[in-house]
C-alpha atoms as a PDB file:
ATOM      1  CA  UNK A   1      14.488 -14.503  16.977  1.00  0.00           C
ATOM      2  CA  UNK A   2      12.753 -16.715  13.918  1.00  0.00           C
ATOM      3  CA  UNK A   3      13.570 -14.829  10.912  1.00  0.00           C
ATOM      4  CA  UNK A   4      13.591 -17.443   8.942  1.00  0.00           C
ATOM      5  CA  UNK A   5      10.138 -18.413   9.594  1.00  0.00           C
ATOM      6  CA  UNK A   6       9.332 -14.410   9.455  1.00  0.00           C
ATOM      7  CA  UNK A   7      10.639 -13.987   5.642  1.00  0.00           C
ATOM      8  CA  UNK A   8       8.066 -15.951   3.990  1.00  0.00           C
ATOM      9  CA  UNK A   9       5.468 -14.811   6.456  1.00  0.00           C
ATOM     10  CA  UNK A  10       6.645 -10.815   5.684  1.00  0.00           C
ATOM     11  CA  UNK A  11       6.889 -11.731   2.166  1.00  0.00           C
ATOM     12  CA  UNK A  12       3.087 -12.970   2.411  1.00  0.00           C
ATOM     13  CA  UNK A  13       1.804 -10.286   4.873  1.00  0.00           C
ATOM     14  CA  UNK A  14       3.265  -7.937   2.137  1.00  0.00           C
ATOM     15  CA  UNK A  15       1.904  -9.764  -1.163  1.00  0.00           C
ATOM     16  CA  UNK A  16      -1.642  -9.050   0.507  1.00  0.00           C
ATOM     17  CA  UNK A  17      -3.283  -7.536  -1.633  1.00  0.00           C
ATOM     18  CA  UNK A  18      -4.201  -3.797  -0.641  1.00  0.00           C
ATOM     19  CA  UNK A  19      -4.643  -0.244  -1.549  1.00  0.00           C
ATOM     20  CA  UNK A  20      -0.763   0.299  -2.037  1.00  0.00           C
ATOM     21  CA  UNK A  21      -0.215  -2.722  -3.753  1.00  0.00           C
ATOM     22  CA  UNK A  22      -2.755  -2.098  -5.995  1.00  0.00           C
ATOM     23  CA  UNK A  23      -1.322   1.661  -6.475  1.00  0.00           C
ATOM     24  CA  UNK A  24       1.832  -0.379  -7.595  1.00  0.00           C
ATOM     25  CA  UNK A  25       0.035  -2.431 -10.127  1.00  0.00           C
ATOM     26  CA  UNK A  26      -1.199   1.512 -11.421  1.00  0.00           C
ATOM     27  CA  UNK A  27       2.325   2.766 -11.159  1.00  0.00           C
ATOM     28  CA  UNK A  28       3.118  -0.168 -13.250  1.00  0.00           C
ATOM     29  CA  UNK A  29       0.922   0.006 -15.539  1.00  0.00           C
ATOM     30  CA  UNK A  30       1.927   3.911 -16.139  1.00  0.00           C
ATOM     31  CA  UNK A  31       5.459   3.891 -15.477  1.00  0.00           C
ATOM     32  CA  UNK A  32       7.428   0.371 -15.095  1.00  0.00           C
ATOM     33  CA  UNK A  33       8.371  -1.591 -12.481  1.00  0.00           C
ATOM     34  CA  UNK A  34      10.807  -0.375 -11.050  1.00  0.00           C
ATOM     35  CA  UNK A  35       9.097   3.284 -10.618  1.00  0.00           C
ATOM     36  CA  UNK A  36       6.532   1.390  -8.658  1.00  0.00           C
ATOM     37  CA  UNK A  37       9.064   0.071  -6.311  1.00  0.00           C
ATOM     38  CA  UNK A  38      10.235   3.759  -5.694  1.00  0.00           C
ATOM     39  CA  UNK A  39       7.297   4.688  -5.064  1.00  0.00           C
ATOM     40  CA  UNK A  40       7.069   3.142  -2.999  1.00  0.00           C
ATOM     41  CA  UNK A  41       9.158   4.674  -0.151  1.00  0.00           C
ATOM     42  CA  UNK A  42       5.978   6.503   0.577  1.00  0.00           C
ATOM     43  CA  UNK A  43       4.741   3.825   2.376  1.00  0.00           C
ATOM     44  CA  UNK A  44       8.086   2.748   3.573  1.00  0.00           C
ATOM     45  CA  UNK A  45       8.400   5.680   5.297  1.00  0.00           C
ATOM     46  CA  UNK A  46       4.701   5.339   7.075  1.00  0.00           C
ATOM     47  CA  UNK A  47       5.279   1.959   7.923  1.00  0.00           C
ATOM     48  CA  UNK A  48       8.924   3.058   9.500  1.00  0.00           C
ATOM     49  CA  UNK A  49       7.184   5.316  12.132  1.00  0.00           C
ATOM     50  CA  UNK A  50       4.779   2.543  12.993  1.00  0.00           C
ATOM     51  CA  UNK A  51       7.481  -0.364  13.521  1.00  0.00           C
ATOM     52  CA  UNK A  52       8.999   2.350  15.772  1.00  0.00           C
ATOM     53  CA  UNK A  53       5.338   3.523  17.847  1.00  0.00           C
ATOM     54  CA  UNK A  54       5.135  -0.481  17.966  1.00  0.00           C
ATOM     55  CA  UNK A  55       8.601  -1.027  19.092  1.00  0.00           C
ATOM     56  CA  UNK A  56       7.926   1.266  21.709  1.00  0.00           C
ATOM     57  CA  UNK A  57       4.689   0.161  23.256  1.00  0.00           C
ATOM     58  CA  UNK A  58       2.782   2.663  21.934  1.00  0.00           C
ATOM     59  CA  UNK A  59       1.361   1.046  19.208  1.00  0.00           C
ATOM     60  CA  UNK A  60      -1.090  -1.388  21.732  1.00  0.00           C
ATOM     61  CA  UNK A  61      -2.594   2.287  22.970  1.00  0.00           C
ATOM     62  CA  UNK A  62      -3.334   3.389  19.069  1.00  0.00           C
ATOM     63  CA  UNK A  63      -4.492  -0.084  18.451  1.00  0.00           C
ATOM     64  CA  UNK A  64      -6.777  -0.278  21.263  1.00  0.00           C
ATOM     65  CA  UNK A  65      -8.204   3.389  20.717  1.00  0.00           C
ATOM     66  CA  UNK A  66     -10.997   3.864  19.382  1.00  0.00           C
ATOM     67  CA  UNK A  67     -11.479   7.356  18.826  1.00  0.00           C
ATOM     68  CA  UNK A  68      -7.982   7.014  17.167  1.00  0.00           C
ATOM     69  CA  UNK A  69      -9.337   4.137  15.029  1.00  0.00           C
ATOM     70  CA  UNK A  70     -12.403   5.920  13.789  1.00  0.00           C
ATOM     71  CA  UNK A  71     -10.871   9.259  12.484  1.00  0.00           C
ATOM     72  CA  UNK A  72      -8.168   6.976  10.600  1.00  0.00           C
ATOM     73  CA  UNK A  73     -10.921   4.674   9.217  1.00  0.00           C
ATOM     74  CA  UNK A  74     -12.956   7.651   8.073  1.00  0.00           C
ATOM     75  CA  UNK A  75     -10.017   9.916   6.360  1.00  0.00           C
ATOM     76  CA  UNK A  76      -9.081   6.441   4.519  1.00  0.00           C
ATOM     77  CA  UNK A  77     -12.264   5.809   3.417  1.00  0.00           C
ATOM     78  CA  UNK A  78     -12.636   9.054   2.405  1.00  0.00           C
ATOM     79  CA  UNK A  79      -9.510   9.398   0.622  1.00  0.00           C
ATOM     80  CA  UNK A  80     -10.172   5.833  -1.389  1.00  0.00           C
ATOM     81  CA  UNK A  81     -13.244   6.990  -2.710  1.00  0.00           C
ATOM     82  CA  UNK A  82     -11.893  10.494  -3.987  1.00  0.00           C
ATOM     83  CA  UNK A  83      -9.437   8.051  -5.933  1.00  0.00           C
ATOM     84  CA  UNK A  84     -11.881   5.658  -6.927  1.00  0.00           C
ATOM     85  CA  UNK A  85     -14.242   8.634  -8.534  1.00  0.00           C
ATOM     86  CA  UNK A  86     -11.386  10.597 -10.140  1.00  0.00           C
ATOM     87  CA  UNK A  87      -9.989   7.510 -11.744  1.00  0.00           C
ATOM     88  CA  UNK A  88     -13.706   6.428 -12.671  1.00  0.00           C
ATOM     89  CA  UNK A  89     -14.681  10.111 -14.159  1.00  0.00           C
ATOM     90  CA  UNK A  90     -11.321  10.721 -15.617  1.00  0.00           C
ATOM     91  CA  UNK A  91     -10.926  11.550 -19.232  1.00  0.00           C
ATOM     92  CA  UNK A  92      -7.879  13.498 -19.812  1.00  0.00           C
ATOM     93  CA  UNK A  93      -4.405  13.284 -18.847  1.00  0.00           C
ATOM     94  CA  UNK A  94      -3.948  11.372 -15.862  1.00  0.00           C
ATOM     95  CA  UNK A  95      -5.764   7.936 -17.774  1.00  0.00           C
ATOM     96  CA  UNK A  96      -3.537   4.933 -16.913  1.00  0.00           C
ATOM     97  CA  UNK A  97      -3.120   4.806 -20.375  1.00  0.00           C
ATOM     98  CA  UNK A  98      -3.167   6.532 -23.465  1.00  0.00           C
ATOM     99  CA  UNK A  99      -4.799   5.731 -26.899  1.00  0.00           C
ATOM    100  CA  UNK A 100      -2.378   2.880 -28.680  1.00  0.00           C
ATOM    101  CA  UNK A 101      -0.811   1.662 -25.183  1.00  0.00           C
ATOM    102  CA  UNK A 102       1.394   5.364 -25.144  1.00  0.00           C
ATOM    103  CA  UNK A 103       2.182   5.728 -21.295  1.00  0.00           C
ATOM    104  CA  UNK A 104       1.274   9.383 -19.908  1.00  0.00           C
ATOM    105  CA  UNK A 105       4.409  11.157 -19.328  1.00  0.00           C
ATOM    106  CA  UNK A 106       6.261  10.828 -16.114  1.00  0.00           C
ATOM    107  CA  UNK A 107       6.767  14.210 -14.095  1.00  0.00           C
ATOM    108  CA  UNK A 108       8.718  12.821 -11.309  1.00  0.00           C
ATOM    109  CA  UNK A 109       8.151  10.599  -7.916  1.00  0.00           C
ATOM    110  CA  UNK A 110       7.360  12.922  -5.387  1.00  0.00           C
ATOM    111  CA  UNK A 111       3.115  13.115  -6.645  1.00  0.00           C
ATOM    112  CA  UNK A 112       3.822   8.928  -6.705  1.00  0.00           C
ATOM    113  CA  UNK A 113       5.368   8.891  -2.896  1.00  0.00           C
ATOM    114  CA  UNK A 114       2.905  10.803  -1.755  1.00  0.00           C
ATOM    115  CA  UNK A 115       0.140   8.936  -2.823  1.00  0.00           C
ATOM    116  CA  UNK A 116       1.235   6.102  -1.408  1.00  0.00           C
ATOM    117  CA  UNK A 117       2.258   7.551   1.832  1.00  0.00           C
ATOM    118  CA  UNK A 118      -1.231   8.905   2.516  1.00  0.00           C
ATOM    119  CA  UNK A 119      -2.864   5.266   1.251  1.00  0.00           C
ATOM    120  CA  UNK A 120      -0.267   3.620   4.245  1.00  0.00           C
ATOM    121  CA  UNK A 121      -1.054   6.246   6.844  1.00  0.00           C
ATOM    122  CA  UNK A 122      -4.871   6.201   6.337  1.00  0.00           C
ATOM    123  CA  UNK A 123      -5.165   2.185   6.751  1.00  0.00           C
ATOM    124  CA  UNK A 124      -5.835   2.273  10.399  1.00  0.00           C
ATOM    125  CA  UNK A 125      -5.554  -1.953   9.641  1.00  0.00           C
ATOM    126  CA  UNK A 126      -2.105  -1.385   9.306  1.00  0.00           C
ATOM    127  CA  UNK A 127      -0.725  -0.428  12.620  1.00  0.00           C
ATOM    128  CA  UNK A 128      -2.853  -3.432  14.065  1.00  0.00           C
ATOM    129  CA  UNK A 129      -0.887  -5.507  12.041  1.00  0.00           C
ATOM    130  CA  UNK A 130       2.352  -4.512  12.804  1.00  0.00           C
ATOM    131  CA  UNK A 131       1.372  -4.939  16.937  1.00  0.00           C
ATOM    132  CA  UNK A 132      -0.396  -8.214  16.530  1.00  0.00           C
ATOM    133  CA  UNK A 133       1.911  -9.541  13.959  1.00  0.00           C
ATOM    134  CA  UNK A 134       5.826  -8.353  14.312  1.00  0.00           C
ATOM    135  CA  UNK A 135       6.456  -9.365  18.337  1.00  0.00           C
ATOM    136  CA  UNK A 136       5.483 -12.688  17.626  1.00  0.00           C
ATOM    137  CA  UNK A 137       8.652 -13.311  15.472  1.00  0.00           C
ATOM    138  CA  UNK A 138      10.543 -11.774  18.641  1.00  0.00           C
ATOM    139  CA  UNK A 139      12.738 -13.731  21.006  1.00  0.00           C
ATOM    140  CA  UNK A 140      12.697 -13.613  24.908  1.00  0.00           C
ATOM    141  CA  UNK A 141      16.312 -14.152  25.243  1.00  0.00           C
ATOM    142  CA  UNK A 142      18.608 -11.541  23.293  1.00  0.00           C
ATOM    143  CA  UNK A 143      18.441  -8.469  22.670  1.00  0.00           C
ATOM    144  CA  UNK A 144      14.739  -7.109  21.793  1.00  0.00           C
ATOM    145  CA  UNK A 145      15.443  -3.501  20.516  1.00  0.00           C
ATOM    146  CA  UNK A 146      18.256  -5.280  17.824  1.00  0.00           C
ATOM    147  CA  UNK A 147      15.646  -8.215  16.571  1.00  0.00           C
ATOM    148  CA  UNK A 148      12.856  -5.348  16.366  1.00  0.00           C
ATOM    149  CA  UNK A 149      14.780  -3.629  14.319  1.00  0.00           C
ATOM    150  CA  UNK A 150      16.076  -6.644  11.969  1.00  0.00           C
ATOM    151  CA  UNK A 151      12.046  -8.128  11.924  1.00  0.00           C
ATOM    152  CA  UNK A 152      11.444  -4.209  10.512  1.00  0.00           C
ATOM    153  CA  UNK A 153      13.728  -4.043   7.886  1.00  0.00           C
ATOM    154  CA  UNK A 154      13.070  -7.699   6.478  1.00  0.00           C
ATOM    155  CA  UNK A 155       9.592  -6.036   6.668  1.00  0.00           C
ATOM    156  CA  UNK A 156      10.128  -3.079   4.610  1.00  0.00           C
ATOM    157  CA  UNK A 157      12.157  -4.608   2.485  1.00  0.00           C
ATOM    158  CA  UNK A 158       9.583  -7.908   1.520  1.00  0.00           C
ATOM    159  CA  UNK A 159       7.309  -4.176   1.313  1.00  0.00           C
ATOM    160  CA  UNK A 160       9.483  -3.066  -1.560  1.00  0.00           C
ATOM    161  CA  UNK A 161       9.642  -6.000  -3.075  1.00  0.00           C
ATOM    162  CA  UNK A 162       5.625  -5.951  -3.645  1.00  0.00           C
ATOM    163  CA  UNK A 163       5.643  -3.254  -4.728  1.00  0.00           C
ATOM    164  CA  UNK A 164       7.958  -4.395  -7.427  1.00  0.00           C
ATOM    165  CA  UNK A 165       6.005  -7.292  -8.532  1.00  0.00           C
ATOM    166  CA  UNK A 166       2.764  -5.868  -8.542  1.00  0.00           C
ATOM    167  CA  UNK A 167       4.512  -3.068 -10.094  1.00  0.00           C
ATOM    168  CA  UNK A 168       5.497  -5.769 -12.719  1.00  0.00           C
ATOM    169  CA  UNK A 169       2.168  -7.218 -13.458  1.00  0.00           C
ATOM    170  CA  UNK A 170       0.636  -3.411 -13.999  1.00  0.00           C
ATOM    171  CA  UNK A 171       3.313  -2.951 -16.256  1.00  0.00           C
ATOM    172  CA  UNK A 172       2.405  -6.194 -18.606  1.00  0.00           C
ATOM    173  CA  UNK A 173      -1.173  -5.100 -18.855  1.00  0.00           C
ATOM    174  CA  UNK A 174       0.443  -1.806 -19.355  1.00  0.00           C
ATOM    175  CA  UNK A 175       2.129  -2.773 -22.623  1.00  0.00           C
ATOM    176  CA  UNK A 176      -0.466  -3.989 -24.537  1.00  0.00           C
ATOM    177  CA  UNK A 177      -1.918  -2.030 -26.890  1.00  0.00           C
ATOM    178  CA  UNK A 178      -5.273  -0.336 -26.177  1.00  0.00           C
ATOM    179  CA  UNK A 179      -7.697   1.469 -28.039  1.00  0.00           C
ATOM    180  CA  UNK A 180     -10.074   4.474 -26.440  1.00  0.00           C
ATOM    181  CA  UNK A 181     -13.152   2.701 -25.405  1.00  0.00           C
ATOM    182  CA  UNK A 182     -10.893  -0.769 -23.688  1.00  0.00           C
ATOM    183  CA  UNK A 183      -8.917   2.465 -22.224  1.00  0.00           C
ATOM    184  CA  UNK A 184     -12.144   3.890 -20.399  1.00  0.00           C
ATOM    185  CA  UNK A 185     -13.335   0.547 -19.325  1.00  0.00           C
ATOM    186  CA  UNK A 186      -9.420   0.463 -17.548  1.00  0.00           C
ATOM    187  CA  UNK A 187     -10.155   4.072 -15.971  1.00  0.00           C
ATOM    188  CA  UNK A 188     -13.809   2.551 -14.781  1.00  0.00           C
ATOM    189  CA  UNK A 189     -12.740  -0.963 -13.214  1.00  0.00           C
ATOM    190  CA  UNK A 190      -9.671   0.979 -11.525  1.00  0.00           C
ATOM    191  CA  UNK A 191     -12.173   3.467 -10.077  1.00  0.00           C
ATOM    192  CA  UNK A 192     -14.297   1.022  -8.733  1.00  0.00           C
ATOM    193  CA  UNK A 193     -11.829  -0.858  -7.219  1.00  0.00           C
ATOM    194  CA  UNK A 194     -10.328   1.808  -5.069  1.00  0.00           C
ATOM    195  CA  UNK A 195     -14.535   2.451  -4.310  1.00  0.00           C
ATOM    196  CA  UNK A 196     -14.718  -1.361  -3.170  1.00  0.00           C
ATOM    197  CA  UNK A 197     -11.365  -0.458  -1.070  1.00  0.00           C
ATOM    198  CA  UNK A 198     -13.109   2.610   0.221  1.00  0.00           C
ATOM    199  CA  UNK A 199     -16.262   0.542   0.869  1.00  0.00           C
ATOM    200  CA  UNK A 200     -14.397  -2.422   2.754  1.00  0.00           C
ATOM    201  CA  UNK A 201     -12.626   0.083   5.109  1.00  0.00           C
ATOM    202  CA  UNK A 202     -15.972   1.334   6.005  1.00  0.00           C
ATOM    203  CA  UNK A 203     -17.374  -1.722   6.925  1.00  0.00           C
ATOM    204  CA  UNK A 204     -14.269  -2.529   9.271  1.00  0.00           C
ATOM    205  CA  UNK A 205     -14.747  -2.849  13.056  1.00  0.00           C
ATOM    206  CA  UNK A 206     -11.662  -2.672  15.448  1.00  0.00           C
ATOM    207  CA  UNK A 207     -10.925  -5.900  17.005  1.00  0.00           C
ATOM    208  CA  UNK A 208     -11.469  -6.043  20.434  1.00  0.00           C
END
């Protein structure tokens, strides 16, 4: 098994930036760091059951279906630009920010993990990844079901670490201090950029 030469490549497949990573840099921005990181189970826990389908062979059948494909694509482009337009629209509590640089209050993880769960589980981009990507790292010789599971981990791990320093820049913008109008310019650019997300998904063909 080469996990040394999979660490950096995890830690680079993870520092992609995405839809969950840039929930984290939100998170961040709202809450800190290290509530981003936490949150980041959510996709943890999406990307466990996929290392597992892929582990087990079935991930080449969901990669190569199309039907499968499309009614991911679509529910994740769909979900994206419900994000992007309440974030773009919004004007009461749920600003990343409030007036002065005051972060809305924090009423627990569970809203946050589930966020990010559905943003993993609609990115039908990411189960491709983990079949084209994680066997490569994968020895011959020695036991395949043991380096599976040590290439997943190191995954989900180098996943939780993203999330932590995205979570880390989000929380830097997060602390300076902004006024009203610089505040709804923040809700607009966030809202469009989960739109572009929702826009690039659409535009995605499955690889043949």
């Amino acid at each position: 098994m080469d996990w040394l030469f999979f660490v950096p490549a995890s830690i680079l497949l993870s520092l992609t930036f995405g839809p969950n990573n840039f929930m984290s840099v939100v998170y961040g921005m709202r809450f800190g760091p290290m509530v981003a990181a936490k949150a980041s189970i959510g996709r943890v826990m999406v990307f466990t059951v996929m290392i597992i389908v892929t582990a087990g062979g079935l991930g080449i059948l969901l990669a190569t279906s199309a039907t499968a494909f499309q009614i991911i694509k679509w529910c994740g482009v769909a979900y994206l630009a419900y994000l992007g337009i309440k974030l773009f629209f919004n004007k009461g509590d749920d600003s990343l920010l409030s007036n002065a640089g005051e972060k809305p209050a924090y009423t627990g993880l569970r809203p946050l993990v589930k966020k990010e769960l559905v943003l993993a589980a609609a990115n039908p981009k990411a189960i491709l990844i983990m079949t084209a990507v994680l066997p490569q790292f994968i020895s011959t010789e020695g036991d395949y079901l043991q380096q599976f599971t040590i290439i997943g981990v190191t995954f989900l791990c180098t996943e939780i670490l993203s999330a932590w320093i995205y979570g880390t820049a989000g929380h830097f913008v997060g602390t300076r201090n902004f006024g009203a109008a610089l505040q709804q310019k923040i809700n607009h650019a966030t809202g469009a950029m989960f739109l572009i997300f929702a826009t690039l998904l659409a535009l995605t063909e499955q690889e043949q």
